[in-house]
PDB file of N, CA and C in Angstrom:
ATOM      1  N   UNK A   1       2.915  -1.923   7.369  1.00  0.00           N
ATOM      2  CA  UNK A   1       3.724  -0.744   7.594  1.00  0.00           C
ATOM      3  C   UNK A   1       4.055  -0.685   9.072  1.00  0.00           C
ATOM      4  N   UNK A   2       5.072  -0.381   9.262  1.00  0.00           N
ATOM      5  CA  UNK A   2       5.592  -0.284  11.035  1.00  0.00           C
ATOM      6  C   UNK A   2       4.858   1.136  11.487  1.00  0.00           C
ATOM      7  N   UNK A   3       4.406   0.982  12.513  1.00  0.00           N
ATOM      8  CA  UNK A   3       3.493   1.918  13.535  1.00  0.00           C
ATOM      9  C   UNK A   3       4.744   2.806  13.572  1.00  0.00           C
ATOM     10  N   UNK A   4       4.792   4.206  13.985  1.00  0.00           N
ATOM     11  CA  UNK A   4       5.673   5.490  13.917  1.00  0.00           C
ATOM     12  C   UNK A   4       6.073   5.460  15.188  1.00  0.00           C
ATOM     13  N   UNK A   5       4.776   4.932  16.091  1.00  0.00           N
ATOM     14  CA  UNK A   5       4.756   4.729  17.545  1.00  0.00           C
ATOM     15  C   UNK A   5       5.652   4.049  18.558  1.00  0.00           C
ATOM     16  N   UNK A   6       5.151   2.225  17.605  1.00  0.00           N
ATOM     17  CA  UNK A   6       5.625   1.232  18.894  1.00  0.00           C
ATOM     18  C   UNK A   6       6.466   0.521  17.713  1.00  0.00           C
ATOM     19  N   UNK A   7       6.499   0.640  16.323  1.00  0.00           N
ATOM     20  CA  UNK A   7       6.988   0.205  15.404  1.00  0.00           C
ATOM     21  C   UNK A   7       6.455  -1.232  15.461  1.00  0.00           C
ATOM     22  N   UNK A   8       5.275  -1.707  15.614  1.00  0.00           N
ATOM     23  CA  UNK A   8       5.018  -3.101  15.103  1.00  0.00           C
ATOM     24  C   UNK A   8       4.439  -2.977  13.362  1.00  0.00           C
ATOM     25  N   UNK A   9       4.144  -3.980  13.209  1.00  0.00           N
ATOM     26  CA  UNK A   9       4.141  -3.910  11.866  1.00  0.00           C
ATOM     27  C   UNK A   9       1.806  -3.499  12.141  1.00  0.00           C
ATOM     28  N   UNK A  10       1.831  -2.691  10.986  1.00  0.00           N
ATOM     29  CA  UNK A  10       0.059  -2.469  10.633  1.00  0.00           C
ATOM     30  C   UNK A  10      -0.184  -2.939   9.882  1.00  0.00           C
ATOM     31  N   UNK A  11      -0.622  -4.142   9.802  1.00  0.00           N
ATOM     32  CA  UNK A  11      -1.653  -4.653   8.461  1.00  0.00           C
ATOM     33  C   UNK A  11      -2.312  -3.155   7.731  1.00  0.00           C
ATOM     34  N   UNK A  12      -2.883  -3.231   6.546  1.00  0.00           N
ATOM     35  CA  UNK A  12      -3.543  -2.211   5.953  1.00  0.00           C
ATOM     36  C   UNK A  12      -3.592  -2.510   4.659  1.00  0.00           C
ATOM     37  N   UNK A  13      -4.574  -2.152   3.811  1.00  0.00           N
ATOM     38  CA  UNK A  13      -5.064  -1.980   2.812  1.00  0.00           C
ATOM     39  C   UNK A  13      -4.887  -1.031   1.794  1.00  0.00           C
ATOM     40  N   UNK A  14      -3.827  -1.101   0.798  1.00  0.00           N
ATOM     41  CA  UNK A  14      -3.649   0.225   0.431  1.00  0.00           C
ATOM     42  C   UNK A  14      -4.427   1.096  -0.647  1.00  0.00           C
ATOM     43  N   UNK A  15      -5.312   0.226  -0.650  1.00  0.00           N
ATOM     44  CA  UNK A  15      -6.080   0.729  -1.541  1.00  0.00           C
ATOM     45  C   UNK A  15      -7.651   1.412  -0.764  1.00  0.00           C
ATOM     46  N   UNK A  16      -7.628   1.004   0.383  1.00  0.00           N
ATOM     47  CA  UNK A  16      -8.573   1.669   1.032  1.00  0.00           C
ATOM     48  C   UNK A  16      -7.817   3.018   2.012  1.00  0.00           C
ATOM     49  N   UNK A  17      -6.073   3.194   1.971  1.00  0.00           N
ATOM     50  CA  UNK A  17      -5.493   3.733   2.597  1.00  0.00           C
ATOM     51  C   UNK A  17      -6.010   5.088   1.863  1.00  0.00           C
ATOM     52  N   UNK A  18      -5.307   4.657   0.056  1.00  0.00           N
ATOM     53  CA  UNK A  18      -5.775   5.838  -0.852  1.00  0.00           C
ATOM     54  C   UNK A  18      -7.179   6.762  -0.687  1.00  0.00           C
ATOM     55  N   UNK A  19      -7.925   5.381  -0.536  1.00  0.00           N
ATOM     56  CA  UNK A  19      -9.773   6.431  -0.024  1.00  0.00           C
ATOM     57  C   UNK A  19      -9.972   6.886   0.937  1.00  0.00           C
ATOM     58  N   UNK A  20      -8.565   7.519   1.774  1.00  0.00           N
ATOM     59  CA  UNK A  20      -8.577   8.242   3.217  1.00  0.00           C
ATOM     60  C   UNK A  20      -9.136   7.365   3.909  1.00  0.00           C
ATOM     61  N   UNK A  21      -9.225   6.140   4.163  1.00  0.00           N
ATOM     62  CA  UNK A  21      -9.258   5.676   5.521  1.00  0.00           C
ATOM     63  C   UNK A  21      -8.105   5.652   6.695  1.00  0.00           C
ATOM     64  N   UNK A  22      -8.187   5.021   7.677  1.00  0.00           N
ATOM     65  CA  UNK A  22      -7.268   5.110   8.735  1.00  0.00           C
ATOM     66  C   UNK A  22      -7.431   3.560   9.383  1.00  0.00           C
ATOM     67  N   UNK A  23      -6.389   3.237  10.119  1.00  0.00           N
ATOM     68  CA  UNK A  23      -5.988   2.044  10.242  1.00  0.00           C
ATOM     69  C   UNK A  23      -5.363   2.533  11.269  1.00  0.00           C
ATOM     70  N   UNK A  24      -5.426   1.430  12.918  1.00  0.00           N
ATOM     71  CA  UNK A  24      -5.055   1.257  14.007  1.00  0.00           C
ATOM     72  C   UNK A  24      -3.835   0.214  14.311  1.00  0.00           C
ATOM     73  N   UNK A  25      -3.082   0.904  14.785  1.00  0.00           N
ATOM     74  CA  UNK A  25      -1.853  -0.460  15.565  1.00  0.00           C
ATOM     75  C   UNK A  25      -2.152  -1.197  16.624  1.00  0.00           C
ATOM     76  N   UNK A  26      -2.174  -2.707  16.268  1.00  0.00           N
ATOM     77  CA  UNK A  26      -2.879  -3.835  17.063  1.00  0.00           C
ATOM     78  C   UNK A  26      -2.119  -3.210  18.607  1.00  0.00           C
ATOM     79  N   UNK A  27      -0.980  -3.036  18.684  1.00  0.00           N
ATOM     80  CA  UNK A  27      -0.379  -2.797  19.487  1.00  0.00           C
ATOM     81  C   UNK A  27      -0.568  -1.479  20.463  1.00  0.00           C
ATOM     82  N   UNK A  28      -0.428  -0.738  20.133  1.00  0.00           N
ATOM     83  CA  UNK A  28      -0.427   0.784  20.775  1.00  0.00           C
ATOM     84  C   UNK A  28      -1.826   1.417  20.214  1.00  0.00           C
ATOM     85  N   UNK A  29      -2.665   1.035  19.125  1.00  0.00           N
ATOM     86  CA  UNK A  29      -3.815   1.874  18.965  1.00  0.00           C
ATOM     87  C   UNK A  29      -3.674   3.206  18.441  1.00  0.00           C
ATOM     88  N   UNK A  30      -2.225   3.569  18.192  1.00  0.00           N
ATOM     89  CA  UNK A  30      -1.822   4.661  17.384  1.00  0.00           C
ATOM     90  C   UNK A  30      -3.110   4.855  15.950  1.00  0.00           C
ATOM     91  N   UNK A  31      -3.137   5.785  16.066  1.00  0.00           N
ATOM     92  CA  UNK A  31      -4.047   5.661  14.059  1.00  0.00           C
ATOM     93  C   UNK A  31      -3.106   6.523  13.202  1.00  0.00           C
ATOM     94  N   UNK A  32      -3.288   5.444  11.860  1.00  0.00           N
ATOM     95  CA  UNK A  32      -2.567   5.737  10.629  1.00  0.00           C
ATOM     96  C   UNK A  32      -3.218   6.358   9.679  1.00  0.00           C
ATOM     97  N   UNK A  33      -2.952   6.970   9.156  1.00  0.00           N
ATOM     98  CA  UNK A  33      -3.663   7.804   7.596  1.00  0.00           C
ATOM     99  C   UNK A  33      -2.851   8.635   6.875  1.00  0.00           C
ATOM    100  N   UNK A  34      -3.608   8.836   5.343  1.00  0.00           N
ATOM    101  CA  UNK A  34      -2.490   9.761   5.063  1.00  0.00           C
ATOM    102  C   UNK A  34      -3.020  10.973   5.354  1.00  0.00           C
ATOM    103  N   UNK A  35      -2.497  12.092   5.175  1.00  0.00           N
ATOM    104  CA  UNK A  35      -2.875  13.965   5.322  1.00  0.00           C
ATOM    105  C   UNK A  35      -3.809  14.060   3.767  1.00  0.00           C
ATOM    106  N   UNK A  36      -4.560  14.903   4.713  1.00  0.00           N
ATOM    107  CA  UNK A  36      -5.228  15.158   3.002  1.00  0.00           C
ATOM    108  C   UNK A  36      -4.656  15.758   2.093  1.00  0.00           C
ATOM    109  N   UNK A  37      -3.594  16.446   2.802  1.00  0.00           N
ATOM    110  CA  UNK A  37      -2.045  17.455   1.376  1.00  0.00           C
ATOM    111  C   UNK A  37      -1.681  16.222   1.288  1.00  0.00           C
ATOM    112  N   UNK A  38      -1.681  15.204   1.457  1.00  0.00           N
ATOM    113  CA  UNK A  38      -0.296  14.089   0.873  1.00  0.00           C
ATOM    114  C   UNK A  38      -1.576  13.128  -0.297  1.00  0.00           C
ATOM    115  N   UNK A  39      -3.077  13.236   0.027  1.00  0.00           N
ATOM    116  CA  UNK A  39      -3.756  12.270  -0.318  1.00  0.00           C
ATOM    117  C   UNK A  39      -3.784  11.816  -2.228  1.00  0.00           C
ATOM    118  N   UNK A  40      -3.707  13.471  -2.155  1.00  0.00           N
ATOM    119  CA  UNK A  40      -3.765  13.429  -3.554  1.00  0.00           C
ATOM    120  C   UNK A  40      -2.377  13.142  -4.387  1.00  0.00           C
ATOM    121  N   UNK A  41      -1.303  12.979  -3.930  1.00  0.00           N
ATOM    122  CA  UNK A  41      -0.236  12.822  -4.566  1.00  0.00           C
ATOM    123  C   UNK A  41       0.023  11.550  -4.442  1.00  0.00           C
ATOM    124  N   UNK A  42      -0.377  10.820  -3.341  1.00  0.00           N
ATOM    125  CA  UNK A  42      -0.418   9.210  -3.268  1.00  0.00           C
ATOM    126  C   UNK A  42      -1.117   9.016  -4.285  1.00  0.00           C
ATOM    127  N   UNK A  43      -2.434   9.071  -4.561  1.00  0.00           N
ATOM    128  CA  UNK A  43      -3.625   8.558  -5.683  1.00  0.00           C
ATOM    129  C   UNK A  43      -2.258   8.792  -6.764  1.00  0.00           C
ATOM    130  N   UNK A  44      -1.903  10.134  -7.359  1.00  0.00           N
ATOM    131  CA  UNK A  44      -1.684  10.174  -8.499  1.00  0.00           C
ATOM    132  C   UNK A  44      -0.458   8.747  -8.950  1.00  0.00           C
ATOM    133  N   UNK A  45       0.002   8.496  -7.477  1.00  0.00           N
ATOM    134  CA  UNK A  45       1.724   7.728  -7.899  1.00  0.00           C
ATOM    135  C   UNK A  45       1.063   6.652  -7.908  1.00  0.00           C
ATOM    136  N   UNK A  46      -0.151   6.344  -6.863  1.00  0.00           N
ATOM    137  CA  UNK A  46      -0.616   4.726  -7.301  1.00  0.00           C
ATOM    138  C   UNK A  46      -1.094   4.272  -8.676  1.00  0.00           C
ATOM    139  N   UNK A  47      -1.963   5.208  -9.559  1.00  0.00           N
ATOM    140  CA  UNK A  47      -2.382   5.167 -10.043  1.00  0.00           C
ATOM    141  C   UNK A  47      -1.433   5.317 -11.625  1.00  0.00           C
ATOM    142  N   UNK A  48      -0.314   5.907 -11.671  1.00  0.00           N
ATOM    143  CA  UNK A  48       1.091   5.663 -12.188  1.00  0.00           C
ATOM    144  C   UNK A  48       1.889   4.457 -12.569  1.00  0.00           C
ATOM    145  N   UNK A  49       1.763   4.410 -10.888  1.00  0.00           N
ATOM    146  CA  UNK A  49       2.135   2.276 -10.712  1.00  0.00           C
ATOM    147  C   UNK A  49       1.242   1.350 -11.043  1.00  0.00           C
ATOM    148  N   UNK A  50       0.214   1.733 -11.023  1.00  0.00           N
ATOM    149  CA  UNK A  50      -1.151   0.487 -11.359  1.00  0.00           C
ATOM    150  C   UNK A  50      -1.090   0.231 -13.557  1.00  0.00           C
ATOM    151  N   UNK A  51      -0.661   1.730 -13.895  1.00  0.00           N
ATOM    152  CA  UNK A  51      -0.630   1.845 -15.766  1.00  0.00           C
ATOM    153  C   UNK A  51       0.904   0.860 -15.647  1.00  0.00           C
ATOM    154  N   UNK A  52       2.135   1.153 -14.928  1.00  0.00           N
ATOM    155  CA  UNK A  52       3.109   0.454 -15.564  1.00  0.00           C
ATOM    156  C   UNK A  52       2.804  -1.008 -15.277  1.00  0.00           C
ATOM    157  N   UNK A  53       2.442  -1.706 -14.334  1.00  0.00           N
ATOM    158  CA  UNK A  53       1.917  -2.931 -14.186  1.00  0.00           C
ATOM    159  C   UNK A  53       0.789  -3.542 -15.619  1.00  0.00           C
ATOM    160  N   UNK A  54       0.539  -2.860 -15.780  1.00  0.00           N
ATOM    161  CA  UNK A  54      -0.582  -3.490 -17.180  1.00  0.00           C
ATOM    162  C   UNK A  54       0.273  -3.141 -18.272  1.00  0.00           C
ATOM    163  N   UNK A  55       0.940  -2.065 -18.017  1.00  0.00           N
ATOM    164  CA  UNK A  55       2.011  -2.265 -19.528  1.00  0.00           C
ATOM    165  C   UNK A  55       3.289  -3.231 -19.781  1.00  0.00           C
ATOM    166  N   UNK A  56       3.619  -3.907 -18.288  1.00  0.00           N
ATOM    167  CA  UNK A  56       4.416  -4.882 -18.073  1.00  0.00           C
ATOM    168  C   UNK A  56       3.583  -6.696 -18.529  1.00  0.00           C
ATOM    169  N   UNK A  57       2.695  -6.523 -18.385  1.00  0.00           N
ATOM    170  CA  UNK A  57       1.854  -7.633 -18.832  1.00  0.00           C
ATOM    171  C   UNK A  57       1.111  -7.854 -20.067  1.00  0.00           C
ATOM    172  N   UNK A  58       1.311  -6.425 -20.886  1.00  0.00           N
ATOM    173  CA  UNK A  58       0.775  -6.620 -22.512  1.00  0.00           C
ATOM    174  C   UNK A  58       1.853  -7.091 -23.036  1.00  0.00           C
TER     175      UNK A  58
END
């Protein structure tokens, strides 16, 4: 994901993004996360996208 900051790109994990972690830009050291109002609406859409992926493969 591009830093908001210096816009380099952030490696990250999005599945540890979902478990409220936070993640640093190699570059500027900015920290990334989501809001805890946004946390729960991410889970629900990942978790949305994770059912159509297994229904694309049955």
């Amino acid at each position: 994901m591009p830093c908001p900051v210096c816009k380099t790109n952030i490696p990250f994990d999005p599945i540890m993004l979902l478990k409220g972690s936070s993640f640093s830009c190699p570059n500027c050291r900015a920290v990334i996360s989501i809001s805890n109002q946004s946390l729960e609406s991410a889970q629900s859409a990942f978790q949305k996208m994770e059912q159509i992926g297994k229904k694309q493969k049955s």
